[in-house]
C-alpha atoms as a PDB file:
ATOM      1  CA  UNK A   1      -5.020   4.991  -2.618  1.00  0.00           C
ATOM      2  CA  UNK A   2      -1.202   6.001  -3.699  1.00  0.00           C
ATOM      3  CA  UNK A   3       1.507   5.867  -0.889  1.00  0.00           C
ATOM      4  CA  UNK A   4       3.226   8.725  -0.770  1.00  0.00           C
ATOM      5  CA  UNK A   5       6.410  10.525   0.751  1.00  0.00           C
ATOM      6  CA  UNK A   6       4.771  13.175   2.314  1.00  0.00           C
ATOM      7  CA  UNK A   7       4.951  14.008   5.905  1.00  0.00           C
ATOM      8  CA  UNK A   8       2.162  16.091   7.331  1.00  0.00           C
ATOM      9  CA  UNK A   9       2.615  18.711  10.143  1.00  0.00           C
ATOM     10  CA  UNK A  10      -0.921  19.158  11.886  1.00  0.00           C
ATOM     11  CA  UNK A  11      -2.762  20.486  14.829  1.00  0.00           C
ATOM     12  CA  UNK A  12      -4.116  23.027  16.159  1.00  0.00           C
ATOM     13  CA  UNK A  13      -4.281  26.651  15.067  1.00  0.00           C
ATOM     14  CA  UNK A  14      -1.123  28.343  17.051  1.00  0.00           C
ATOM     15  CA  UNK A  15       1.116  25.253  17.591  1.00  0.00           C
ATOM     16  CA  UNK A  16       4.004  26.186  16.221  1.00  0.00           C
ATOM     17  CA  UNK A  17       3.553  24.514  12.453  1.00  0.00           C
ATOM     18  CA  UNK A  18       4.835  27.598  10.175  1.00  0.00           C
ATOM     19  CA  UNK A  19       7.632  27.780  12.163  1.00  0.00           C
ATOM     20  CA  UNK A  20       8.923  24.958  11.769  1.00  0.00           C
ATOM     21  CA  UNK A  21       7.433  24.474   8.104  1.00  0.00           C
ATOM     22  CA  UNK A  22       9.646  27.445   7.184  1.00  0.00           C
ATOM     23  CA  UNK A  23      12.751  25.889   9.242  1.00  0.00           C
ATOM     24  CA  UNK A  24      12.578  22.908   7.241  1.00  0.00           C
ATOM     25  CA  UNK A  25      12.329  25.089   4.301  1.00  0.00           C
ATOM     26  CA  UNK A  26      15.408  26.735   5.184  1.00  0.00           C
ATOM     27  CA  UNK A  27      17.109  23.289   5.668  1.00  0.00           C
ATOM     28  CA  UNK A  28      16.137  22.565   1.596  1.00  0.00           C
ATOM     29  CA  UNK A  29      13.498  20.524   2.436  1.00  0.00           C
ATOM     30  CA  UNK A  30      10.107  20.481   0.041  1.00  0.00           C
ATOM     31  CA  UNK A  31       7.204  22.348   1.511  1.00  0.00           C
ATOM     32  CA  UNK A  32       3.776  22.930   1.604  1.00  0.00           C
ATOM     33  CA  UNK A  33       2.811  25.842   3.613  1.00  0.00           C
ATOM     34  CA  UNK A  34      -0.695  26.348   4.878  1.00  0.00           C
ATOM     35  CA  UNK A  35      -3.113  26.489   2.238  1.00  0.00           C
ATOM     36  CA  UNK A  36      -5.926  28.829   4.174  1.00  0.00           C
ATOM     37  CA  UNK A  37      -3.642  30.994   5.765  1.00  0.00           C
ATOM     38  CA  UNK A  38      -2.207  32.027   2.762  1.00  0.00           C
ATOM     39  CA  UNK A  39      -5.597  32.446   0.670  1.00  0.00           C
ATOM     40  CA  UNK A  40      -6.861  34.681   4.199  1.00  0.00           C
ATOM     41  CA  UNK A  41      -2.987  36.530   3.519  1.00  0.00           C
ATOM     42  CA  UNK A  42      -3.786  37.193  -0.166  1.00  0.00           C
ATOM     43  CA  UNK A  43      -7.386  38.333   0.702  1.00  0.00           C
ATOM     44  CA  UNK A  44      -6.923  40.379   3.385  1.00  0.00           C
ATOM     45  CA  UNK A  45      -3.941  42.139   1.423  1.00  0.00           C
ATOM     46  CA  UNK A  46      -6.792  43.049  -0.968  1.00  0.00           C
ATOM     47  CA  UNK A  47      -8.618  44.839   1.976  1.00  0.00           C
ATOM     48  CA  UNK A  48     -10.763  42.256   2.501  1.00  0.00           C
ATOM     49  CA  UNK A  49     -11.751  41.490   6.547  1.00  0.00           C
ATOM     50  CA  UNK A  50     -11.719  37.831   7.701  1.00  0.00           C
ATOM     51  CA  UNK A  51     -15.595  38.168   8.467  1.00  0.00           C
ATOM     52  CA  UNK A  52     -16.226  38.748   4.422  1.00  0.00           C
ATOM     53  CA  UNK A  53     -13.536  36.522   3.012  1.00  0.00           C
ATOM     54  CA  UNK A  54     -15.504  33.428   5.530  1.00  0.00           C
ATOM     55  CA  UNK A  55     -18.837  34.759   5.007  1.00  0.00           C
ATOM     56  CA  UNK A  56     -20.028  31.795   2.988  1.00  0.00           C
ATOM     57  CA  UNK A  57     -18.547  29.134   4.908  1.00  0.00           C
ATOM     58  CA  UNK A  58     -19.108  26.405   3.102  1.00  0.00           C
ATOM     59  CA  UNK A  59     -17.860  28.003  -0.417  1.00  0.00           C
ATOM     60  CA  UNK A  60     -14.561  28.772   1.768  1.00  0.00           C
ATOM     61  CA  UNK A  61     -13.730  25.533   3.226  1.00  0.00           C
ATOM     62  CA  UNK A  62     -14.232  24.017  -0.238  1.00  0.00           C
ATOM     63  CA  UNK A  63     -11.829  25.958  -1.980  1.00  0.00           C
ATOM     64  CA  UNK A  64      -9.317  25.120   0.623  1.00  0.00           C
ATOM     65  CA  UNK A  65      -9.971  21.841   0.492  1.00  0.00           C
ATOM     66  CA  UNK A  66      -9.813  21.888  -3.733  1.00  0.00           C
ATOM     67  CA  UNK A  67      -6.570  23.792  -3.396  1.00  0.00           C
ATOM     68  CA  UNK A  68      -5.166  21.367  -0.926  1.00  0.00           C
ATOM     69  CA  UNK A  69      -5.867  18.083  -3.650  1.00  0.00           C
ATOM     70  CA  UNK A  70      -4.577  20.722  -6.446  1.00  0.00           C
ATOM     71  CA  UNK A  71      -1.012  21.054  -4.732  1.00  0.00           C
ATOM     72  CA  UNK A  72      -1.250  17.697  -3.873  1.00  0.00           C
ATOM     73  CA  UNK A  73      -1.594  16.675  -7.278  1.00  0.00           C
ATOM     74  CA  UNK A  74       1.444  18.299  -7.983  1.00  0.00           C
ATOM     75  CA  UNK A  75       3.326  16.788  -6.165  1.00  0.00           C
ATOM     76  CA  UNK A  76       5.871  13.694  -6.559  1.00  0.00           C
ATOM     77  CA  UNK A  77       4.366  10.569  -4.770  1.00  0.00           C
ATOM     78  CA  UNK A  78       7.986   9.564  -4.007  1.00  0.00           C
ATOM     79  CA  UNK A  79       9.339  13.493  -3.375  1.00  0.00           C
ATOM     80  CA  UNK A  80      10.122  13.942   0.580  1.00  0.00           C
ATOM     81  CA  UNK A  81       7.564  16.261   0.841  1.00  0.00           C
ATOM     82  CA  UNK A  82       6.820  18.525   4.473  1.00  0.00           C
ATOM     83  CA  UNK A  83       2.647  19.416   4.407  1.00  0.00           C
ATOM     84  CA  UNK A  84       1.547  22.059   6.585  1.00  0.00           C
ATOM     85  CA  UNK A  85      -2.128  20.298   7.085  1.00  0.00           C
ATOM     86  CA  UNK A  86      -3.028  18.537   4.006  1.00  0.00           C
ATOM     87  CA  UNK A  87      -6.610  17.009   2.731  1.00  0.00           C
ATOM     88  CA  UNK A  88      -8.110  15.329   6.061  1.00  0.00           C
ATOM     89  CA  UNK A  89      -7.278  18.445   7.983  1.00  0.00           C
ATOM     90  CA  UNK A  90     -10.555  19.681   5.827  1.00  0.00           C
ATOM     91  CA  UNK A  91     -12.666  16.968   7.892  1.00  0.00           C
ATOM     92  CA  UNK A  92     -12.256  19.077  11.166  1.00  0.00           C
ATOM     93  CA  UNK A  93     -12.709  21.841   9.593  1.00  0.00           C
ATOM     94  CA  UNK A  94     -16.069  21.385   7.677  1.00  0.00           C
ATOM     95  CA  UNK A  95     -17.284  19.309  10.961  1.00  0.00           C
ATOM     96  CA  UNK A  96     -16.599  22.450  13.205  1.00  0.00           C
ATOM     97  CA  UNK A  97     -18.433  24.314  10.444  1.00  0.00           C
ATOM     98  CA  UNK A  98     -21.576  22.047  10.888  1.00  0.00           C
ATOM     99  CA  UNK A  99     -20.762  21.040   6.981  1.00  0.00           C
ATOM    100  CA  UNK A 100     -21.683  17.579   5.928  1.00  0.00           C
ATOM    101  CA  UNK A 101     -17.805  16.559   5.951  1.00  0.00           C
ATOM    102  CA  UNK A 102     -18.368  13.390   3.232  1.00  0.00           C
ATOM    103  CA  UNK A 103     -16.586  15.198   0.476  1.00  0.00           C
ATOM    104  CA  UNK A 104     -13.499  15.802   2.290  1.00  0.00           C
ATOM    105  CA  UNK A 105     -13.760  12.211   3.726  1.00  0.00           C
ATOM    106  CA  UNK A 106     -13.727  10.590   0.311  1.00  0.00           C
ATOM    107  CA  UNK A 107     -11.007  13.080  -1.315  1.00  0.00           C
ATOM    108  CA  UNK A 108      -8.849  12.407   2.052  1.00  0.00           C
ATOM    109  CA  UNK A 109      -8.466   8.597   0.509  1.00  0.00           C
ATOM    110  CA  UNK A 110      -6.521   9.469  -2.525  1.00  0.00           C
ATOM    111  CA  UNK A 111      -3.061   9.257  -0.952  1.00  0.00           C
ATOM    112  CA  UNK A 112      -1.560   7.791   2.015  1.00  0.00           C
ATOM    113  CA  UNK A 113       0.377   9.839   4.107  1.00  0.00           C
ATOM    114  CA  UNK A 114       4.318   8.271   5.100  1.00  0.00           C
ATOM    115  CA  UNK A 115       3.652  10.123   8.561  1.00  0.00           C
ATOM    116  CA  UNK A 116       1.626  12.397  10.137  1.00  0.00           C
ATOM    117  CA  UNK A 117       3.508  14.988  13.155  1.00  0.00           C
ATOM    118  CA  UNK A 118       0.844  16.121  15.420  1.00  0.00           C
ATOM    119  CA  UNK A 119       1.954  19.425  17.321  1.00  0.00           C
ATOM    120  CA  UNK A 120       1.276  19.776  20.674  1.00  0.00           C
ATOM    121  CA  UNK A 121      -0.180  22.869  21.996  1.00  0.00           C
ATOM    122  CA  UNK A 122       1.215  26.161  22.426  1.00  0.00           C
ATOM    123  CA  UNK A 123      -0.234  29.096  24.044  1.00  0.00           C
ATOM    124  CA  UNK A 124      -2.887  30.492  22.017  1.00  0.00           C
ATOM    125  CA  UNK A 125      -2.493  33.804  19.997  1.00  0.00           C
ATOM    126  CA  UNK A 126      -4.715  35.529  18.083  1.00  0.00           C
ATOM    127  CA  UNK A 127      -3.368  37.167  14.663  1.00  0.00           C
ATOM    128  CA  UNK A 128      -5.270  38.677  11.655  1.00  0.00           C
ATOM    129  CA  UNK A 129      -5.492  35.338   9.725  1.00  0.00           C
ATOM    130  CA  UNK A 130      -7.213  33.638  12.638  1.00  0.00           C
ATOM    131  CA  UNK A 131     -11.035  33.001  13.240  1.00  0.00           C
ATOM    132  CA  UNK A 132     -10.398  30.676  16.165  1.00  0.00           C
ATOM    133  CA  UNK A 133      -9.936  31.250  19.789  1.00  0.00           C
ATOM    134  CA  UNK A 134      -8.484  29.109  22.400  1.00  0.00           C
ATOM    135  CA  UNK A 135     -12.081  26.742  22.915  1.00  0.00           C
ATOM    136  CA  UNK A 136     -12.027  26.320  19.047  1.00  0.00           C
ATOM    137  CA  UNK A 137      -8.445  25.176  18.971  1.00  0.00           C
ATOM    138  CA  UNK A 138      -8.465  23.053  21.525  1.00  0.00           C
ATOM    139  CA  UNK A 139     -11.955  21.485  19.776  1.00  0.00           C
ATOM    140  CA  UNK A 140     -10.008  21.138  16.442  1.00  0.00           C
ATOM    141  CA  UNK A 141      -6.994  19.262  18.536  1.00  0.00           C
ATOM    142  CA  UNK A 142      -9.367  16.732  19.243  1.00  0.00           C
ATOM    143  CA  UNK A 143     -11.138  16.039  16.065  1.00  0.00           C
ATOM    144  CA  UNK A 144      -7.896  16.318  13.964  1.00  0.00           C
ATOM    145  CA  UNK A 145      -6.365  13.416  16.471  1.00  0.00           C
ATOM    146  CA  UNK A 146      -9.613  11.503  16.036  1.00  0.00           C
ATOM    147  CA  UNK A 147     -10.010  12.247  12.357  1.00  0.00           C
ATOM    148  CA  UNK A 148      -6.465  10.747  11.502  1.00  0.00           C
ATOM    149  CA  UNK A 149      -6.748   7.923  13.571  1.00  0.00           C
ATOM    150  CA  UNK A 150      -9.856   7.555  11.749  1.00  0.00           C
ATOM    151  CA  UNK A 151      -8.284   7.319   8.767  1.00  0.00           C
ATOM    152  CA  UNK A 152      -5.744   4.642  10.514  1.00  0.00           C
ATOM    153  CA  UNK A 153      -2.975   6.534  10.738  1.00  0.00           C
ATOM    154  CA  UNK A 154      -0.414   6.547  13.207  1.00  0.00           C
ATOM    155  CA  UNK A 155       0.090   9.872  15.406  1.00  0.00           C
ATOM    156  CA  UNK A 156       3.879  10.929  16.193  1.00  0.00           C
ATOM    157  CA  UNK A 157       3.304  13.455  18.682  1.00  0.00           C
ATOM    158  CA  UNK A 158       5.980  16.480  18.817  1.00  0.00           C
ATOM    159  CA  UNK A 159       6.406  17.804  22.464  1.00  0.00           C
ATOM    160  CA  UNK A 160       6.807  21.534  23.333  1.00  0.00           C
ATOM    161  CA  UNK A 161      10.033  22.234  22.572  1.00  0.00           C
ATOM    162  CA  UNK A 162      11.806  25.256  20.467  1.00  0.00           C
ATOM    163  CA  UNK A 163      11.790  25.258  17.052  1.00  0.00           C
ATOM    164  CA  UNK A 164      14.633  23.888  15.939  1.00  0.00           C
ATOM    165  CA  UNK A 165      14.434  21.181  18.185  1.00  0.00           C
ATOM    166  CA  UNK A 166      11.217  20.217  17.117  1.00  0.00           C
ATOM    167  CA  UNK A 167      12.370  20.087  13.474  1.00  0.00           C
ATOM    168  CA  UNK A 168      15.457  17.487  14.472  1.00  0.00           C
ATOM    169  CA  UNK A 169      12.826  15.854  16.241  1.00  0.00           C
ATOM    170  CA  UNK A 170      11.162  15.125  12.981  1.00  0.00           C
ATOM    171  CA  UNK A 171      13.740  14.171  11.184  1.00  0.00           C
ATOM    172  CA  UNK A 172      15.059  11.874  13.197  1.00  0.00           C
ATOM    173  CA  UNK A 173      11.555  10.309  12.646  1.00  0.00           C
ATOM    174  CA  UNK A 174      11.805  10.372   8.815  1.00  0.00           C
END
């Protein structure tokens, strides 16, 4: 396992993490925005509906999940790095699929996180890109807490709060 100097911005679907992804953007910072939402972006710009492009669930989640090691491969272990979900977000995901979720277990031990920002929730709203309603967010709140404790991280929670001062509330965690 490689320690990194990424920072990984997670919860649930519709908590405010592209927000503030693209505010630290802004700022200069090194990103990684969501790997799913823009594959569903790029499909559904090709007139694809979210029902086809998830049809085969399990082909789905893996080529997120590939995608996700891909870009993380790319990356600089010692490059301040902002994730928007990285590889053991793919453990909730392929458990709430009913996938066998050993793959994404294993591939979730090739780098250790610096920290890990856990969003809380915000009200739920639905947009093209998103499969999930509110009982399947607040079901992949509570495996992706579980899943990276798991994994032995430590959990910095980020309140409710607007979006610029939940990014100086990162920062003044980095």
């Amino acid at each position: 396992m490689q320690q990194t100097n990424w920072h990984v911005i997670t919860g649930a679907p519709c908590s405010g993490k592209t927000a503030v992804i693209r505010e630290l953007e802004q700022f200069g910072y090194a990103v990684v925005h969501e790997v799913a939402r823009a594959y569903i972006d790029e499909r559904l710009k090709t007139g694809e509906t979210i029902e086809r492009i998830k049809a085969d669930i399990l082909s789905f989640e893996r080529h997120i999940l590939y995608k996700k090691i891909a870009i993380e491969q790319s990356l600089l272990k010692e490059e301040t790095v902002f994730l928007d979900r990285a590889v053991p977000d793919s453990i909730g995901y392929y458990i709430l699929e009913g996938l066998d979720p050993d793959d994404p277990i294993q591939k979730s031990r090739l780098w250790r996180y610096k920290k890990i920002f856990f969003f809380d929730r915000i009200p739920f709203e639905k947009d093209p890109v998103r499969s999930e309603d509110d009982k399947i967010a607040s079901r992949l709140d509570k495996l992706l807490k579980e899943i990276y404790r798991m994994l032995d991280y430590e959990i910095i929670f980020v309140p409710l709060m607007t979006v610029n001062e939940r990014v100086s509330f990162i920062l003044k965690h980095v």
